[in-house]
N, C-alpha and C. Protein backbone atom coordinates (compact mmCIF):
# COMPACT_ATOMS: atom_id res chain seq x y z
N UNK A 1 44.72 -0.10 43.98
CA UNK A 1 44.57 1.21 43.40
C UNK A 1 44.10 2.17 44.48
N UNK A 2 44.87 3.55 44.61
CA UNK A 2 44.22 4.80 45.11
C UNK A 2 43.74 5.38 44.27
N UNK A 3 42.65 5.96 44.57
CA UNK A 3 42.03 7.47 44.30
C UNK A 3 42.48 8.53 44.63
N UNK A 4 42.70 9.20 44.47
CA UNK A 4 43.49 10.43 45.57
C UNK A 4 43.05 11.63 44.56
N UNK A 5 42.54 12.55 46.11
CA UNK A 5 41.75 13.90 45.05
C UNK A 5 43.01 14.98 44.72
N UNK A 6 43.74 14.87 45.13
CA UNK A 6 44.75 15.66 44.85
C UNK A 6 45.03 15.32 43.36
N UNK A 7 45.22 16.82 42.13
CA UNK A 7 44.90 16.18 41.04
C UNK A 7 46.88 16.28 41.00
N UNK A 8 46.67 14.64 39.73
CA UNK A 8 47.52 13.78 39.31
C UNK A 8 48.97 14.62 39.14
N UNK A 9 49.26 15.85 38.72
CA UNK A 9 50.17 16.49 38.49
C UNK A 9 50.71 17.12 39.24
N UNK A 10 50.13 17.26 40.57
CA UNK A 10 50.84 17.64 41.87
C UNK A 10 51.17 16.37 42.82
N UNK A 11 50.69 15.39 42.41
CA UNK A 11 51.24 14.22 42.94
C UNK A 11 52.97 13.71 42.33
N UNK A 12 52.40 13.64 40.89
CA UNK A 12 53.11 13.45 40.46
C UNK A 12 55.06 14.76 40.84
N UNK A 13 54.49 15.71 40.67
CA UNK A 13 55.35 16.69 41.28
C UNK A 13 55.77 16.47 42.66
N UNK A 14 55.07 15.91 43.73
CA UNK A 14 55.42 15.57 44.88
C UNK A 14 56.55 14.54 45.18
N UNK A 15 56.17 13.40 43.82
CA UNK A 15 57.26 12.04 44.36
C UNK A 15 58.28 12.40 43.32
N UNK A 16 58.11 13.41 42.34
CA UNK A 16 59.64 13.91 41.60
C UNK A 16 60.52 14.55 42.33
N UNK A 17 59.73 14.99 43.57
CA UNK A 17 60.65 16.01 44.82
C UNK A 17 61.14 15.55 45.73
N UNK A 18 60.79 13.98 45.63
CA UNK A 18 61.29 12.79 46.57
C UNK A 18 61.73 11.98 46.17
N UNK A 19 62.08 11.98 44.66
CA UNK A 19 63.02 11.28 43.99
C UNK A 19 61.77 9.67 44.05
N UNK A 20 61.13 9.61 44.07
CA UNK A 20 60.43 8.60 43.43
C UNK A 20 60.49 7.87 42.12
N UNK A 21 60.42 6.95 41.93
CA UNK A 21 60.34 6.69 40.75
C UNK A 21 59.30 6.71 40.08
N UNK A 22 58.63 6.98 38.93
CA UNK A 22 57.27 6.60 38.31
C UNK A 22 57.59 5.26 37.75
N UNK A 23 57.07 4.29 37.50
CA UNK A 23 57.04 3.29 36.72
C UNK A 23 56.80 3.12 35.40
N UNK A 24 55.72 3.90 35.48
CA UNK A 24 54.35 3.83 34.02
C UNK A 24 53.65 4.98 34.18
N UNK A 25 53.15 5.90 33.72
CA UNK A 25 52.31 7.08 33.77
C UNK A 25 52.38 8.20 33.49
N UNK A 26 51.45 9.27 33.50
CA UNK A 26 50.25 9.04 33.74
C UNK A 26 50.21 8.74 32.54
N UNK A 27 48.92 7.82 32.66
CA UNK A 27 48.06 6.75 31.47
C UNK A 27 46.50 6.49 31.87
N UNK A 28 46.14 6.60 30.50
CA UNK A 28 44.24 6.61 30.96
C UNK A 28 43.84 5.55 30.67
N UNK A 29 43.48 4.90 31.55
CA UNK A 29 42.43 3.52 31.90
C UNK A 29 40.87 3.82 32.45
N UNK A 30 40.79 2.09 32.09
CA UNK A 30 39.04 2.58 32.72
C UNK A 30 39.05 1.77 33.92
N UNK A 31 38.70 2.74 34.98
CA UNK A 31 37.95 1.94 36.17
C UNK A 31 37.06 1.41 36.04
N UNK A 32 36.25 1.12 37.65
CA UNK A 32 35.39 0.57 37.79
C UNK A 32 33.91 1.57 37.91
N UNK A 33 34.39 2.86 37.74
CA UNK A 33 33.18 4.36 37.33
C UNK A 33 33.44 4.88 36.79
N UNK A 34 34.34 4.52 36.03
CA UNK A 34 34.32 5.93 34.98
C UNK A 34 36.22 5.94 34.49
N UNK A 35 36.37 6.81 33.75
CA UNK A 35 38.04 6.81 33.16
C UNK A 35 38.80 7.49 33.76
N UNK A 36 39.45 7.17 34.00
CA UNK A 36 40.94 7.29 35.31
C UNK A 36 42.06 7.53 34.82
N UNK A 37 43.23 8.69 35.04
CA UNK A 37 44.51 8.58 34.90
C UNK A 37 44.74 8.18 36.17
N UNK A 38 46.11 6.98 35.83
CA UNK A 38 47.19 6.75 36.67
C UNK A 38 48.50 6.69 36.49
N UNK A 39 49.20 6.63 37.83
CA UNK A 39 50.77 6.13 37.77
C UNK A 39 50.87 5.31 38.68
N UNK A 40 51.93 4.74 38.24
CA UNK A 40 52.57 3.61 38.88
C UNK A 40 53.85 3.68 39.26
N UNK A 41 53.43 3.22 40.52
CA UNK A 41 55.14 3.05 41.76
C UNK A 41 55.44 1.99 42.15
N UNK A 42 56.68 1.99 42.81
CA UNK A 42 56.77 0.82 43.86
C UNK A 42 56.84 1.26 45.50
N UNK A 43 56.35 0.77 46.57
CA UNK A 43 56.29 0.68 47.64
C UNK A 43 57.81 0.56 48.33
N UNK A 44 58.23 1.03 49.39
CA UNK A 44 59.45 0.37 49.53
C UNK A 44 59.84 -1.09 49.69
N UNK A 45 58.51 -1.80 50.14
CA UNK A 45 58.28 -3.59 50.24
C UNK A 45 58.55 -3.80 48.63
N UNK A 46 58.63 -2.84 47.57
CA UNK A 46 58.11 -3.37 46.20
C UNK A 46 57.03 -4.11 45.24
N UNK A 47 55.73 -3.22 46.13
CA UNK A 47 54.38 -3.76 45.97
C UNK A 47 54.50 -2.61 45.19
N UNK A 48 53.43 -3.01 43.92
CA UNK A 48 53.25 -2.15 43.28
C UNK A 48 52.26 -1.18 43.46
N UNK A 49 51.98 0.02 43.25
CA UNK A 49 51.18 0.78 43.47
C UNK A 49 50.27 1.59 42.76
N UNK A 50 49.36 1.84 42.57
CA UNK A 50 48.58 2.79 41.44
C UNK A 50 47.93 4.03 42.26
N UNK A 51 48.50 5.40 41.51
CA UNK A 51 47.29 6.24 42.19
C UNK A 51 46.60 7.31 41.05
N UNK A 52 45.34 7.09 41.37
CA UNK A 52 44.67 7.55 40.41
C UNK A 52 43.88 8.75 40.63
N UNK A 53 43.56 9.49 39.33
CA UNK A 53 42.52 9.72 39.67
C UNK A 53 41.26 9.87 38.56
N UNK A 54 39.85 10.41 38.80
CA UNK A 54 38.71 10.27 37.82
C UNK A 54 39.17 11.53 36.85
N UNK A 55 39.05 11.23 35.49
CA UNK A 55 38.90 12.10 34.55
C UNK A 55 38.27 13.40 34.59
N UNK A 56 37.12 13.45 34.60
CA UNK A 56 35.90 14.25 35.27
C UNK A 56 36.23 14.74 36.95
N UNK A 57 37.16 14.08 37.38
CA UNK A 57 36.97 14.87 38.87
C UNK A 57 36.24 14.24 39.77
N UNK A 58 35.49 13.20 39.19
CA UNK A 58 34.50 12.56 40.29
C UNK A 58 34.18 11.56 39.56
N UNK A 59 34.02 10.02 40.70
CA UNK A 59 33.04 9.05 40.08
C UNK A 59 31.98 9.07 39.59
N UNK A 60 31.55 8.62 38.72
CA UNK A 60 29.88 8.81 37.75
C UNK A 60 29.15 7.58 38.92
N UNK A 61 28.17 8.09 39.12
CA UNK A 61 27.20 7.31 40.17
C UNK A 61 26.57 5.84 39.45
């Protein structure tokens, strides 16, 4: 899993402009601090990928 502060809908807009595929997403899960949207890709190896980010904008301490 990434974090990535760039919020989720300009990411997401980024790999629609690169013809990416989404897999799954965005979808809200719980991390390991707090509740997270993600999506899911594949790598060109075909590792899967998650990039997320915190609900709130930031990990809860």
């Amino acid at each position: 899993m990434f974090i990535v502060e760039t919020p989720l809908t300009r990411v997401i807009a980024e790999l629609n402009l690169k013809q990416v595929k989404i897999i799954e997403g965005p979808v809200i899960r719980t991390g390991a601090q707090g509740a997270i949207e993600s999506v899911y890709l594949y790598d060109p190896d075909g590792n899967l990928i998650e990039l997320s980010n915190y609900i709130d904008g930031e990990a809860s301490a």
